[in-house]
Protein backbone atom coordinates (compact mmCIF):
# COMPACT_ATOMS: atom_id res chain seq x y z
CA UNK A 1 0.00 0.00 0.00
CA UNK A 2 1.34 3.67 -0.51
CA UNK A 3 2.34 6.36 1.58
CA UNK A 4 -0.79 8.65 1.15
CA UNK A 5 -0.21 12.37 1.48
CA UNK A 6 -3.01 14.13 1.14
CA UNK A 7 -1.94 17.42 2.44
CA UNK A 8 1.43 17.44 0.02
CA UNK A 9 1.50 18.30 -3.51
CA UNK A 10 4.49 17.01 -5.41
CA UNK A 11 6.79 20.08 -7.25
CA UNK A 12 8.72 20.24 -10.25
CA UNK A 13 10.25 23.05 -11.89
CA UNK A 14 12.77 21.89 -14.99
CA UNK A 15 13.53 22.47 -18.19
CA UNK A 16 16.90 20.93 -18.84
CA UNK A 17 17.01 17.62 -17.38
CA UNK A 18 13.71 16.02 -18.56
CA UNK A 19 14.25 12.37 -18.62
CA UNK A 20 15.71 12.65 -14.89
CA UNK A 21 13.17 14.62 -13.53
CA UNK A 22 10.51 12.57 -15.14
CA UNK A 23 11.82 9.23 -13.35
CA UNK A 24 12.52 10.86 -10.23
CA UNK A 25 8.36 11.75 -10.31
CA UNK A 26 8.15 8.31 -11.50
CA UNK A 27 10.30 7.10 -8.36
CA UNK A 28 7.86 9.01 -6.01
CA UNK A 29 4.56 7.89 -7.58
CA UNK A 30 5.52 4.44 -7.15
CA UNK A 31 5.70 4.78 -3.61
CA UNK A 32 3.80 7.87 -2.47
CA UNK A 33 0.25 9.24 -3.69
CA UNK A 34 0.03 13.01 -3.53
CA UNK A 35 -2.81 14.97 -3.58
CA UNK A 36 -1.46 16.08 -6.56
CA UNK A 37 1.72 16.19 -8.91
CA UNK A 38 2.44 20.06 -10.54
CA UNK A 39 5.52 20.19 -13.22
CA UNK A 40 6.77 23.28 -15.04
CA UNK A 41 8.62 22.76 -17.81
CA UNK A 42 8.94 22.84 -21.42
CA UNK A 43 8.70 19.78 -22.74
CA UNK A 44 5.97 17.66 -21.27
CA UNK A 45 6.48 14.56 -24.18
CA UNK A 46 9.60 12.56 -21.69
CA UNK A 47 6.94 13.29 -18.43
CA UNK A 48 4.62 11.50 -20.32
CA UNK A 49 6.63 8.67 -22.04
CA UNK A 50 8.13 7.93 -18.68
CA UNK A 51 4.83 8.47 -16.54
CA UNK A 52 3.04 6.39 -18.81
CA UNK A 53 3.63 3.01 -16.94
CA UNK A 54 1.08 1.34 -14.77
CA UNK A 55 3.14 0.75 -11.97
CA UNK A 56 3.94 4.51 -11.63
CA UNK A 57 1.00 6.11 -11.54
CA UNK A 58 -2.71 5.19 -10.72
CA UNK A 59 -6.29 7.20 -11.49
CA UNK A 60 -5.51 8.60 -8.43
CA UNK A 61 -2.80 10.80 -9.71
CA UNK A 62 -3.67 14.00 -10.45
CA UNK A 63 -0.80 15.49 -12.75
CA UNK A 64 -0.52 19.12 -14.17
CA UNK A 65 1.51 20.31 -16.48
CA UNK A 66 2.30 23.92 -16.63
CA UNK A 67 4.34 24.97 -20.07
CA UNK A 68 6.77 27.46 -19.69
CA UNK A 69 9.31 28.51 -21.81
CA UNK A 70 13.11 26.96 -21.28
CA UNK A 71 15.14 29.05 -18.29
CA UNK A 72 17.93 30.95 -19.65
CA UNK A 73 19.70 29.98 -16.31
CA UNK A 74 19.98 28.34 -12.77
CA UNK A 75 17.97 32.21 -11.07
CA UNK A 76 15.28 32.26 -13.72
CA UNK A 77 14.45 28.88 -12.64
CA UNK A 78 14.93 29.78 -9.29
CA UNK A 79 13.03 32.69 -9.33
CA UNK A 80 10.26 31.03 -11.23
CA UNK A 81 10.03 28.59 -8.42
CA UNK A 82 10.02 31.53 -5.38
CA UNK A 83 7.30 33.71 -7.30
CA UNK A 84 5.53 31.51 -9.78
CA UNK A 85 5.28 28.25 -8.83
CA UNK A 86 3.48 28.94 -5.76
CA UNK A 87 0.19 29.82 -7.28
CA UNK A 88 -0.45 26.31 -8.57
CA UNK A 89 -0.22 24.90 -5.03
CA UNK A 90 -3.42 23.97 -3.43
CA UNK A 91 -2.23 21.73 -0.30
CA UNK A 92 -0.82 23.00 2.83
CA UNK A 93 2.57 21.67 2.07
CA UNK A 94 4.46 21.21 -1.42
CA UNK A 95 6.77 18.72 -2.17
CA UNK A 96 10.06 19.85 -4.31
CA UNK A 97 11.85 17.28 -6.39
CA UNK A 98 14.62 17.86 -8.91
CA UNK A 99 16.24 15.59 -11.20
CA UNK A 100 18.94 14.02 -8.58
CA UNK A 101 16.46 13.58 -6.04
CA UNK A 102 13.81 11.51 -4.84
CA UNK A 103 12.19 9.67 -1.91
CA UNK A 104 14.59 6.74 -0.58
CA UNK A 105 12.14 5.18 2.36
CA UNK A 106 8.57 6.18 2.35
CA UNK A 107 8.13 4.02 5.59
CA UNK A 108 10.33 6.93 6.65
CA UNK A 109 7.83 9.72 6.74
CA UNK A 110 6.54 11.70 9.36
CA UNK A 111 3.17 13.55 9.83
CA UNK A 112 5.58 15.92 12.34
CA UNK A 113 7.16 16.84 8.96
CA UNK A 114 4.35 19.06 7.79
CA UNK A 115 4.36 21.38 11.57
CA UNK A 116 7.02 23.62 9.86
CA UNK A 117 7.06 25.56 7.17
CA UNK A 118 10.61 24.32 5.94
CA UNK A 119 12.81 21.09 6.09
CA UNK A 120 15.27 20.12 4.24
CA UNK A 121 18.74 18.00 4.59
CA UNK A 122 21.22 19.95 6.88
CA UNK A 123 24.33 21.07 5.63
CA UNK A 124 26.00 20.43 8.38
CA UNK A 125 29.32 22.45 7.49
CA UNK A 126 27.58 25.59 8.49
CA UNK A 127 28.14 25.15 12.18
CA UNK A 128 25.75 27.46 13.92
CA UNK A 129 21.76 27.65 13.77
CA UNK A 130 21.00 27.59 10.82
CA UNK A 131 22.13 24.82 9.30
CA UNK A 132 18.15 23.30 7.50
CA UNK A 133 18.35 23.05 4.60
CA UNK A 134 18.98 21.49 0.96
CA UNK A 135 16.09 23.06 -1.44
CA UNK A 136 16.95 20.14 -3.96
CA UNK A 137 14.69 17.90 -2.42
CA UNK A 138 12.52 20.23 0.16
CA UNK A 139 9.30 20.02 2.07
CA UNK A 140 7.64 23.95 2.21
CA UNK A 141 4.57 25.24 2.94
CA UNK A 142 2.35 26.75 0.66
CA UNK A 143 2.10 29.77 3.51
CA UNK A 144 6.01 30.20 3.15
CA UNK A 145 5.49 30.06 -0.19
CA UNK A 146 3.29 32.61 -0.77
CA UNK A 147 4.34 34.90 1.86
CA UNK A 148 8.22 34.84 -0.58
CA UNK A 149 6.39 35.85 -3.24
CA UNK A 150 3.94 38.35 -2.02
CA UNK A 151 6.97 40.23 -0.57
CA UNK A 152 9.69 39.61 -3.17
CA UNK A 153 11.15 43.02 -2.51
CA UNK A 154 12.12 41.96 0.88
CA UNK A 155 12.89 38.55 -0.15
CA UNK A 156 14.96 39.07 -3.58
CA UNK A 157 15.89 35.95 -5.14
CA UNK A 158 19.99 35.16 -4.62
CA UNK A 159 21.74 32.49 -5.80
CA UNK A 160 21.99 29.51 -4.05
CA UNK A 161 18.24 29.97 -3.22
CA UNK A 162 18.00 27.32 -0.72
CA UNK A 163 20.65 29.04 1.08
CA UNK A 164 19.60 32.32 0.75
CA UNK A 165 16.26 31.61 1.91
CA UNK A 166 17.28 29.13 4.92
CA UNK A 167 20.48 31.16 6.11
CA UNK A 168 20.15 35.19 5.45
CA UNK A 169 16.03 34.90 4.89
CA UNK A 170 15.32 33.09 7.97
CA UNK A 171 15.61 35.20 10.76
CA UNK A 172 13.46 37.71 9.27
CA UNK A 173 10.87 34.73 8.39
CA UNK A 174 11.08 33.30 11.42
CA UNK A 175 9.94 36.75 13.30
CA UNK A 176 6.86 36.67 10.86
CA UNK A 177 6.13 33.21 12.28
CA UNK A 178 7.50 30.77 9.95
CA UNK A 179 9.23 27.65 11.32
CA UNK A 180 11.67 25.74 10.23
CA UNK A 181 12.44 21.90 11.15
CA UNK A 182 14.85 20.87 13.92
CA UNK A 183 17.50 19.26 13.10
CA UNK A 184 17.15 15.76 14.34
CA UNK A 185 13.75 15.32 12.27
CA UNK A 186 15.64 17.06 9.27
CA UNK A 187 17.67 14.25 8.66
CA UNK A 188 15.23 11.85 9.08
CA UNK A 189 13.72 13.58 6.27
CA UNK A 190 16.83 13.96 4.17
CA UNK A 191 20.34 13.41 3.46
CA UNK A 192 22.40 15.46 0.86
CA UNK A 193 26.35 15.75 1.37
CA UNK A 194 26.15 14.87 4.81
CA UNK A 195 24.22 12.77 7.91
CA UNK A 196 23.94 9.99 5.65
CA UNK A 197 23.03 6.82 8.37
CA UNK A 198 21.90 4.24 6.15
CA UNK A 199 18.76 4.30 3.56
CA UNK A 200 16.63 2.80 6.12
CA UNK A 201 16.97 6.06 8.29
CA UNK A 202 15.91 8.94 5.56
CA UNK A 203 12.75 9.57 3.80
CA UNK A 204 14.55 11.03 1.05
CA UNK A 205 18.37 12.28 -0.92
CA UNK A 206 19.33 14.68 -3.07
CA UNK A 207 22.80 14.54 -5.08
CA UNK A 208 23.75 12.94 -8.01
CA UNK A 209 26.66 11.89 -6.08
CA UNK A 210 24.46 10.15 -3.81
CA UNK A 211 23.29 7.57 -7.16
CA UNK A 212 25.47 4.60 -6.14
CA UNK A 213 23.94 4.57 -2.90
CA UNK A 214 20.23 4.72 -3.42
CA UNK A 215 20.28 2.93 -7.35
CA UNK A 216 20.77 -0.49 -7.91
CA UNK A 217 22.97 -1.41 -10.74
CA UNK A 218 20.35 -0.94 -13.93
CA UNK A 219 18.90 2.27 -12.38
CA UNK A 220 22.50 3.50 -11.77
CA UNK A 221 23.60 2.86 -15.17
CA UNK A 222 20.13 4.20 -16.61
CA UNK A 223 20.26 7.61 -14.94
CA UNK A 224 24.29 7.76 -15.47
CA UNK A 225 23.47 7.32 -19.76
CA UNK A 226 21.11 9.94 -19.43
CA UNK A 227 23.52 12.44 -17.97
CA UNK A 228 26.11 11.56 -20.07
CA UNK A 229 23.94 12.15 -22.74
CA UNK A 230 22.46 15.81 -21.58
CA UNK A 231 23.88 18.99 -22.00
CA UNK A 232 23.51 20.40 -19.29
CA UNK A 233 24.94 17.85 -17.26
CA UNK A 234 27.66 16.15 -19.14
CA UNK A 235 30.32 17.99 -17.78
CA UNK A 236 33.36 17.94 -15.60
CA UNK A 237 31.55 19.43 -12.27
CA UNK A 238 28.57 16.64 -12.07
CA UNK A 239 30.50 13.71 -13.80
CA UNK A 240 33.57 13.81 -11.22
CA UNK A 241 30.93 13.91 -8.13
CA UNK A 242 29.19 10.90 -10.11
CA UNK A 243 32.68 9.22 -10.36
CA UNK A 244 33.87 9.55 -7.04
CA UNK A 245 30.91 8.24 -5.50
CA UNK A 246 30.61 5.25 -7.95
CA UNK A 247 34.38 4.29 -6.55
CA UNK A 248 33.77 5.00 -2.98
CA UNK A 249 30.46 2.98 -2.90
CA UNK A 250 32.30 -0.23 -5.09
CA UNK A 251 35.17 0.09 -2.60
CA UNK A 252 33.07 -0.13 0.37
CA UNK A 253 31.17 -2.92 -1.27
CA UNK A 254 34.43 -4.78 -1.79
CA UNK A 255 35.83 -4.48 1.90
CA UNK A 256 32.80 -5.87 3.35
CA UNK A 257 33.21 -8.61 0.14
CA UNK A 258 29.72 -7.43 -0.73
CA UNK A 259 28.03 -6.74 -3.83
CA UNK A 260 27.27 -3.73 -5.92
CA UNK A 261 23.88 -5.90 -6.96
CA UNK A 262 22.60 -5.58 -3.25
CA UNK A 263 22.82 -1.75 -3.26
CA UNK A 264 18.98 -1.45 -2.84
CA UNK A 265 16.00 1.19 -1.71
CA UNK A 266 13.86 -0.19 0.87
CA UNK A 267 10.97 -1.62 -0.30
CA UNK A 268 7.44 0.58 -0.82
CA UNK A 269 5.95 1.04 3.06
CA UNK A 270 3.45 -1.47 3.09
């Protein structure tokens, strides 16, 4: 049986990564049904090649597509997201995917995860406060979402948005009575660069350099063609993460004389 979120609607804003994003919403549906699924992008034909299996998706799935025109660059799809994409939310809470993210446990969720407004993975590096979190794969509120785009003059978009908004936003948002997640239940909701304690303890990842450790062989090597193959991605800055973590993962493999087959998600929450 799914997770069923009723309160969440699922969020994705791309227009240069189809084929990624489209089976990291495929990844979801399998496991979670949302009140409903909202993507922005360009070109809705991958969504709805890949979305097109049964074992994604049921008639429960509501899925909009919003067409926009292709972002020029990372802020116009950032800013698109703080001051557009909010009016197409209807739940309380939105869900925010992109392409190298996705749920790892749904078993994993919380209903605690929808009393704050943000929650993301910690960074961890920061130190201090304020250390919630990754946008890449984020839980926010529809209020907090609104209330950043109602008041974009006091909230200008800055680049990276998740840490703009988290780290020099937050104070300000917090006064207004926005709250974000601590950060014990933020890593049981996520895992990015840090905190990772084993798939079984996160709801969900973000980072293409954490692949090897959530894919399976097949899935690894699907999602690693497709990057090789894209633009946008095939280049020195995501490949080298990629490759790093494909030979830290075989090497741990190896020294427990493991192997890379049994690299596997938890199964759906039953």
């Amino acid at each position: 049986m799914k997770l069923h979120l009723p309160d969440v609607t699922l969020l994705v804003v791309d227009t240069v990564c189809h084929e990624l994003a489209a089976l990291a919403v495929k990844d979801a549906l399998e496991r979670t049904r949302f009140r409903g699924v909202v993507i922005h992008t360009d070109d809705v034909a991958p969504f709805r090649r890949i979305l097109g299996s049964a074992d994604a998706r049921s008639d429960d799935d509501l899925i909009y597509f919003r067409k926009i025109e292709r972002f020029a660059s990372v802020d116009a799809a950032m800013a698109h997201l703080w001051y557009d994409a909010p009016a197409l939310i209807q739940t309380s809470h939105a869900l925010i995917v992109q392409w190298d993210a996705g749920i790892v446990d749904a078993g994993l969720w919380s209903d605690a995860f929808l009393d704050y407004d943000y929650i993301g993975a910690p960074w961890g590096w920061h130190g201090d406060a304020y250390e919630v979190g990754n946008g890449g794969f984020s839980l926010r509120s529809r209020r907090l979402m609104d209330y950043v785009a109602a008041h974009r003059d006091e909230f200008p978009l800055g680049h990276p948005e998740d840490d703009v908004l988290c780290r020099r936003y937050r104070p300000q948002l917090e006064r207004a009575g926005f709250r974000w997640a601590p950060i014990d239940l933020a890593w049981r909701f996520s895992f990015e660069r840090t905190g990772f304690s084993g798939l079984e303890a996160h709801f969900g990842y973000h980072g293409i350099f954490n692949w090897p450790r959530v894919f399976p062989f097949a899935e690894l090597q699907e999602r690693t063609l497709l990057a090789l193959a894209n633009k946008y991605l095939n280049h020195p800055k995501h490949l080298s993460e990629l490759l790093h973590a494909m030979k830290v993962q075989m090497a741990d493999v190896g020294a427990v004389g493991g192997d890379v087959a049994l690299l596997h998600r938890p199964a759906s929450s039953a």
